[in-house]
C-alpha atoms as a PDB file:
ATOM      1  CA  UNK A   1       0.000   0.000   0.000  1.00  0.00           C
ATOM      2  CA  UNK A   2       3.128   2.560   0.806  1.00  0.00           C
ATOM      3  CA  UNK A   3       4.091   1.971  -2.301  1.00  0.00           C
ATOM      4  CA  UNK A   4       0.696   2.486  -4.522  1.00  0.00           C
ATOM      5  CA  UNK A   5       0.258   5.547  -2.270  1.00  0.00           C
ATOM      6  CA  UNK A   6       4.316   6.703  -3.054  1.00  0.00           C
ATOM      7  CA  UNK A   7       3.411   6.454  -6.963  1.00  0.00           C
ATOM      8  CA  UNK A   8      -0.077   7.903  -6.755  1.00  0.00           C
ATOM      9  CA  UNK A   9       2.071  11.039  -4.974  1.00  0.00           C
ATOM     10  CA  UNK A  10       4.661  11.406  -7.471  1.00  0.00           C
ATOM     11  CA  UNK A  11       1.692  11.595 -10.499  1.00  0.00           C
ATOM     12  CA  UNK A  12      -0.555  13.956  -8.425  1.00  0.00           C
ATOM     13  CA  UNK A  13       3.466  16.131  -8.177  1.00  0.00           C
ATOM     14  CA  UNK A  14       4.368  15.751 -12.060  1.00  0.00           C
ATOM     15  CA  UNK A  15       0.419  16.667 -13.184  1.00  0.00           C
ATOM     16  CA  UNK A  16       0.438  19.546 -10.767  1.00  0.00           C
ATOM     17  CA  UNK A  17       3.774  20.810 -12.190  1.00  0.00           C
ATOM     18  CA  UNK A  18       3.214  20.199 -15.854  1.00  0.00           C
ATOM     19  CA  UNK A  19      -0.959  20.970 -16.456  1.00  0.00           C
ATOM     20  CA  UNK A  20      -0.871  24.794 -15.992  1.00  0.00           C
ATOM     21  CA  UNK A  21       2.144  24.526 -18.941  1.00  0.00           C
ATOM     22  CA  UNK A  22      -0.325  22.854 -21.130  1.00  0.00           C
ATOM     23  CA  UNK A  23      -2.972  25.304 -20.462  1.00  0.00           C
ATOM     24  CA  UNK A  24      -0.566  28.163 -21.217  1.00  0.00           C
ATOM     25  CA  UNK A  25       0.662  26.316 -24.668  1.00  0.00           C
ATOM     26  CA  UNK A  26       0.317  28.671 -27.648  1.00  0.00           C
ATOM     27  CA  UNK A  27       2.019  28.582 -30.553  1.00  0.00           C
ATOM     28  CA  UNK A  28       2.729  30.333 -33.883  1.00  0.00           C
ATOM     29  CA  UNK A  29       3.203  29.270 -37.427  1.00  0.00           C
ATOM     30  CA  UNK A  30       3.942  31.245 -41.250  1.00  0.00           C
ATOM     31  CA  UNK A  31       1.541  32.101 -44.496  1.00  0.00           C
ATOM     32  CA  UNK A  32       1.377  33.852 -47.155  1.00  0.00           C
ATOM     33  CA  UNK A  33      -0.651  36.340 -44.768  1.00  0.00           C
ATOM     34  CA  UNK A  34       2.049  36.634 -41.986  1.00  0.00           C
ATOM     35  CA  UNK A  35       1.847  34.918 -38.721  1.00  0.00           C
ATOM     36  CA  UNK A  36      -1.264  33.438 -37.070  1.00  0.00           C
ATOM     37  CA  UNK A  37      -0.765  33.055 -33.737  1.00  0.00           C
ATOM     38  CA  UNK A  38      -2.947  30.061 -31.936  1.00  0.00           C
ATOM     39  CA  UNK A  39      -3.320  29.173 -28.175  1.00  0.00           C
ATOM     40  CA  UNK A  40      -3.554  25.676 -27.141  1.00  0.00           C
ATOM     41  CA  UNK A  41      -2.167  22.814 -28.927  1.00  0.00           C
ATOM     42  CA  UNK A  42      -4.799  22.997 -31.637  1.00  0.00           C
ATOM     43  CA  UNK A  43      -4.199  25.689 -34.350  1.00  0.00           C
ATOM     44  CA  UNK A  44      -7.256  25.199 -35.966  1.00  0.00           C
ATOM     45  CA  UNK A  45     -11.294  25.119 -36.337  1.00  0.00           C
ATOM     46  CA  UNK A  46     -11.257  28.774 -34.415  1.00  0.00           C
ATOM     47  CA  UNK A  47     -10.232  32.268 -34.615  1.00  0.00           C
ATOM     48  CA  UNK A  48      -6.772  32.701 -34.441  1.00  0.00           C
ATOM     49  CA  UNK A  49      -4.870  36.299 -34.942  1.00  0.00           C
ATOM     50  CA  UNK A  50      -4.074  36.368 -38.510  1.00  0.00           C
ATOM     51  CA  UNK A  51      -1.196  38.907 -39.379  1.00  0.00           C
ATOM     52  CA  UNK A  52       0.712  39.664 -36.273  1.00  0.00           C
ATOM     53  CA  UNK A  53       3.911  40.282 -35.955  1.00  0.00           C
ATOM     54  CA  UNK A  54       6.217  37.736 -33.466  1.00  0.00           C
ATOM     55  CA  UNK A  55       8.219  39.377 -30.854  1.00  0.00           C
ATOM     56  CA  UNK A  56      11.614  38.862 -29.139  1.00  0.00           C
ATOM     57  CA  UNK A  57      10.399  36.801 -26.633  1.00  0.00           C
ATOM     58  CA  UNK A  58       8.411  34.589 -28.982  1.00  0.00           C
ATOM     59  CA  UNK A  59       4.891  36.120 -28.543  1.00  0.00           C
ATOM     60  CA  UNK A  60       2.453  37.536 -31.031  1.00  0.00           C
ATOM     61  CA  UNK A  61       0.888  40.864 -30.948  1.00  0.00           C
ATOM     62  CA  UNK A  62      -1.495  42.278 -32.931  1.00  0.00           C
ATOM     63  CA  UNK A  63      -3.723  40.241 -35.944  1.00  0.00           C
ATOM     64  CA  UNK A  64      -7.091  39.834 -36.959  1.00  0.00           C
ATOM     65  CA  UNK A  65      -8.754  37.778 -35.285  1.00  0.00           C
ATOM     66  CA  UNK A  66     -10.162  35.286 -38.015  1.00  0.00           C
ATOM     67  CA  UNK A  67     -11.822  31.431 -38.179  1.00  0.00           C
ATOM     68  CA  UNK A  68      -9.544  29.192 -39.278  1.00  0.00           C
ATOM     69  CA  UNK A  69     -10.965  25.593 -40.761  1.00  0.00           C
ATOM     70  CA  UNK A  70      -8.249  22.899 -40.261  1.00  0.00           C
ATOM     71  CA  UNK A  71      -6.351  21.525 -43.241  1.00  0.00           C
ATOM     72  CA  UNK A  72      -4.148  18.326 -43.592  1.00  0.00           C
ATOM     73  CA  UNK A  73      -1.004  21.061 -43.150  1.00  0.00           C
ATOM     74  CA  UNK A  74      -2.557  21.788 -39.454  1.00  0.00           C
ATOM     75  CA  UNK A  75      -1.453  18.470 -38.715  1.00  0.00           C
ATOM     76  CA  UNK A  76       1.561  19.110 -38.770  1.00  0.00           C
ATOM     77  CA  UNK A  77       1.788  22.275 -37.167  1.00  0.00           C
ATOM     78  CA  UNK A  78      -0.119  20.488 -33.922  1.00  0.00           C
ATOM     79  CA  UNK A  79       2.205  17.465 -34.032  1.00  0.00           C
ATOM     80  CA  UNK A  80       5.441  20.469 -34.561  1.00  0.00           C
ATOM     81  CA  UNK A  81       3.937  22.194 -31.486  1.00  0.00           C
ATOM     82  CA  UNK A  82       3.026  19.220 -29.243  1.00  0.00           C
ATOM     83  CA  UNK A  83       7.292  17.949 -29.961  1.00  0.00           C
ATOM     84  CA  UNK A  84       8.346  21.312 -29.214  1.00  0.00           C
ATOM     85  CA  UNK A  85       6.054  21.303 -26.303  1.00  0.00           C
ATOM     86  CA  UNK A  86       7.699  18.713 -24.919  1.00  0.00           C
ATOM     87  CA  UNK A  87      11.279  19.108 -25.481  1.00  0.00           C
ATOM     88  CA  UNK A  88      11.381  22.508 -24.325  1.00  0.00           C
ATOM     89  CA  UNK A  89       9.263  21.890 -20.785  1.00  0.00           C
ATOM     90  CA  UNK A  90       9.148  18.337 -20.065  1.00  0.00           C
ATOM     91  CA  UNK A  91      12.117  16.872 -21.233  1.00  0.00           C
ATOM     92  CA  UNK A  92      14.604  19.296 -19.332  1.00  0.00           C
ATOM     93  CA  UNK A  93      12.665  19.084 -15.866  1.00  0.00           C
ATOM     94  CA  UNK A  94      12.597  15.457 -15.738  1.00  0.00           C
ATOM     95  CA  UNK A  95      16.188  15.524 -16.886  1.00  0.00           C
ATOM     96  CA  UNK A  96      17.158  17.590 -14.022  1.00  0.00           C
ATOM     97  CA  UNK A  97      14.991  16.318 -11.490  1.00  0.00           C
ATOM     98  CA  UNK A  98      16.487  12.442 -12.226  1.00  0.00           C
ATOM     99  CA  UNK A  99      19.722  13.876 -12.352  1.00  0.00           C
ATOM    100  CA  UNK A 100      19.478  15.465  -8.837  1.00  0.00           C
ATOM    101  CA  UNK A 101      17.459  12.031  -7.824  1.00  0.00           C
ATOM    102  CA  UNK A 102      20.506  10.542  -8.884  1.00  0.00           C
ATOM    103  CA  UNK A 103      23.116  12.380  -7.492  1.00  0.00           C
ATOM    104  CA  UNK A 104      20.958  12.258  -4.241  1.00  0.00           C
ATOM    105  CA  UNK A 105      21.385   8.281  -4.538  1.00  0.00           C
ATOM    106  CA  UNK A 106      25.097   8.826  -5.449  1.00  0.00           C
ATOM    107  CA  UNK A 107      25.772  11.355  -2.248  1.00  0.00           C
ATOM    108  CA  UNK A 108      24.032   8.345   0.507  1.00  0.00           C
ATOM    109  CA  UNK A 109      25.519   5.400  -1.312  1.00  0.00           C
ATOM    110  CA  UNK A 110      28.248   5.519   1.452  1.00  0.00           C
ATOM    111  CA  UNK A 111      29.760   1.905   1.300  1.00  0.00           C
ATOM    112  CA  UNK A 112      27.259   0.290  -0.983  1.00  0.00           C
ATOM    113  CA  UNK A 113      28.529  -1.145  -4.050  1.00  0.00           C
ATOM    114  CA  UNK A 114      24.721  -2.008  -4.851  1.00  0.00           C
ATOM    115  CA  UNK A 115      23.305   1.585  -4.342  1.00  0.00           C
ATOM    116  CA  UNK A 116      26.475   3.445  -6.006  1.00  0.00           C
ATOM    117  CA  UNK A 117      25.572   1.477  -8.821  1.00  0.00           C
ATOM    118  CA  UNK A 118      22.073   2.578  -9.306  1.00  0.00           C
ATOM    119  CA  UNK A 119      22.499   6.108  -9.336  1.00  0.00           C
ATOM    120  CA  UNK A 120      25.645   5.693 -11.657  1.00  0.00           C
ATOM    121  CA  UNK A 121      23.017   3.894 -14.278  1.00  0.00           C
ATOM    122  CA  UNK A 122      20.688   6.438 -13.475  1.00  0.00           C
ATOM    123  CA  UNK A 123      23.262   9.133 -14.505  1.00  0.00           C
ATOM    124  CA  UNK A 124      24.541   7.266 -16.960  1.00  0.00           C
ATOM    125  CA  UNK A 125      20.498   6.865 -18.540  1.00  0.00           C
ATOM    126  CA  UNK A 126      19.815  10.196 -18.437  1.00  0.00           C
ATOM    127  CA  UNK A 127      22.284  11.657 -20.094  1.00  0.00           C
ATOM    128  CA  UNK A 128      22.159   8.621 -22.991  1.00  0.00           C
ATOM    129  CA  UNK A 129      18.626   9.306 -22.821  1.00  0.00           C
ATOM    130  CA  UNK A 130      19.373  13.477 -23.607  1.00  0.00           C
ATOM    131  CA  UNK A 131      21.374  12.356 -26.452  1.00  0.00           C
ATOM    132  CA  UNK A 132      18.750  10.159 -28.235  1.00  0.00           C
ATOM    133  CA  UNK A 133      15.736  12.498 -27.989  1.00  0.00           C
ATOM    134  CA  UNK A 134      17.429  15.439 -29.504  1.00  0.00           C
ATOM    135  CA  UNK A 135      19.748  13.309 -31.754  1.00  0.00           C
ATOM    136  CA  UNK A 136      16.204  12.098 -32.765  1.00  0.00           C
ATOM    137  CA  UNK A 137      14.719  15.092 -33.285  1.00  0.00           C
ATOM    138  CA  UNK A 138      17.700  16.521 -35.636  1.00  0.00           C
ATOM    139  CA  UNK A 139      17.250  13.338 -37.837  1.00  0.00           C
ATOM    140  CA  UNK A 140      13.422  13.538 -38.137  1.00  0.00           C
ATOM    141  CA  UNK A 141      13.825  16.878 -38.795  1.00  0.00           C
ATOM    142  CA  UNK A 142      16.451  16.971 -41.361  1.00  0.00           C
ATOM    143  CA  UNK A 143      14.646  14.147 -42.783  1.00  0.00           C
ATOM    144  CA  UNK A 144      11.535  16.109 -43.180  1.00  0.00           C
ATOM    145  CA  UNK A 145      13.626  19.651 -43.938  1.00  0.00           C
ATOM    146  CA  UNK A 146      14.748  17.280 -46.987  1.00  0.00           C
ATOM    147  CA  UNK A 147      11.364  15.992 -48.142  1.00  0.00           C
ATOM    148  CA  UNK A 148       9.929  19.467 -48.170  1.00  0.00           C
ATOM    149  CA  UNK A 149       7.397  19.157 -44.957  1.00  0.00           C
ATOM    150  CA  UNK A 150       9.716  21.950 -42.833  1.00  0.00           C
ATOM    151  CA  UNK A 151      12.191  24.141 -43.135  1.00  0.00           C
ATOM    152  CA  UNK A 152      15.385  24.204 -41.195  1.00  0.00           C
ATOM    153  CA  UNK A 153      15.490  27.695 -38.750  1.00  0.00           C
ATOM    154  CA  UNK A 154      18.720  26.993 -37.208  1.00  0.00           C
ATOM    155  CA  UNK A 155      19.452  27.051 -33.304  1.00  0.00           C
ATOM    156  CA  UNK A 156      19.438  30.621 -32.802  1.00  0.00           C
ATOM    157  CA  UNK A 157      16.000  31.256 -33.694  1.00  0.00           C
ATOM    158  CA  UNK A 158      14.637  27.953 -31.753  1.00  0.00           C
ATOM    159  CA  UNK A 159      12.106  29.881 -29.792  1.00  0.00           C
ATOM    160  CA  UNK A 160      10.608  32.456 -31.764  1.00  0.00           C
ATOM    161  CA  UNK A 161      10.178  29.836 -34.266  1.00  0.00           C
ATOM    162  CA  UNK A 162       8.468  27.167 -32.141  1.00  0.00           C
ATOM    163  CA  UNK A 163      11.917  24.719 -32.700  1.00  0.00           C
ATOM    164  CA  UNK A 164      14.346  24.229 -34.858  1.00  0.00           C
ATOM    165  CA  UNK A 165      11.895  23.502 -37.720  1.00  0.00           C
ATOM    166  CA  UNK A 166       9.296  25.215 -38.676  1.00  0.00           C
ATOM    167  CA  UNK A 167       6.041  24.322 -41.395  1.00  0.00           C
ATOM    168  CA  UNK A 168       4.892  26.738 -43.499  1.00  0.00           C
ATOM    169  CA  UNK A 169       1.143  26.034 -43.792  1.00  0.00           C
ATOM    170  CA  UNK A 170      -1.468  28.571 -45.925  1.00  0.00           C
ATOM    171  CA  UNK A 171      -4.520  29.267 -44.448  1.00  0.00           C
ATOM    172  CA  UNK A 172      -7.930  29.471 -47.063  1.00  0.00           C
END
């Protein structure tokens, strides 16, 4: 039971800390019309601001507010939104809070052989783990910067941009 009530705790702790970030998700994306600027993960089937101009901090002001019916291209844009989303909130906090969990482990492990080599796999995962989600993300995204789907913003502009790739996707 400890242990059902332990896990139950940690959810209630990791939906407390990451809901009000998916409440506050907006996003952006380019037309022929200038930037429409969406909030929520969805960026279409309701008024958006059409024709705003982005910021330095990566916010919109300004636009018309106008419907927007969804497309196939919206898709994308969602999808480009929900894996920025996550790589730019939820990746890094669960990085840093197993890498403090396991230098926590590393710091008590004292004399045990069995405990010291825990928290150096734990270590050892999460930074393995770091490399294969972003290493992942430049492939897919090269891939698709090749194919036509995105194009390739660079690193500089990764969050005015909504990542390092952004879709292009006319509204009608």
């Amino acid at each position: 039971m400890p242990k059902t009530l332990f896990s139950l705790f940690l959810v209630f702790i990791f939906a407390g800390t990451v809901l009000p970030w998916i409440v506050l998700a907006d996003g952006t994306y380019q037309t022929s019309r200038g930037t429409v600027c969406y909030d929520g993960f969805v960026p279409c089937g309701k008024k958006v601001a059409v024709g705003g101009t982005l910021g330095t901090d990566g916010k919109c002001t300004g636009g018309t507010p106008t419907p927007v019916y969804c497309q196939f291209c919206h898709f994308f844009v969602m999808a480009n939104g929900i894996v920025y989303y996550a790589l730019s909130r939820i990746v890094p906090f669960l990085a840093i809070l197993m890498l403090v969990v396991g230098g926590i482990m590393y710091y008590f492990a004292g004399a045990k052989p069995d405990m010291l080599r825990q928290a150096n796999n734990l270590l050892y995962g999460v930074v393995i783990g770091l490399f294969l989600i972003y290493g992942a993300y430049i492939i897919v995204g090269t891939f698709l910067s090749i194919v036509g789907v995105t194009k390739a913003s660079g690193l500089l502009d990764w969050t005015s941009s909504k990542g390092i790739f952004s879709i292009k996707c006319d509204i009608q």
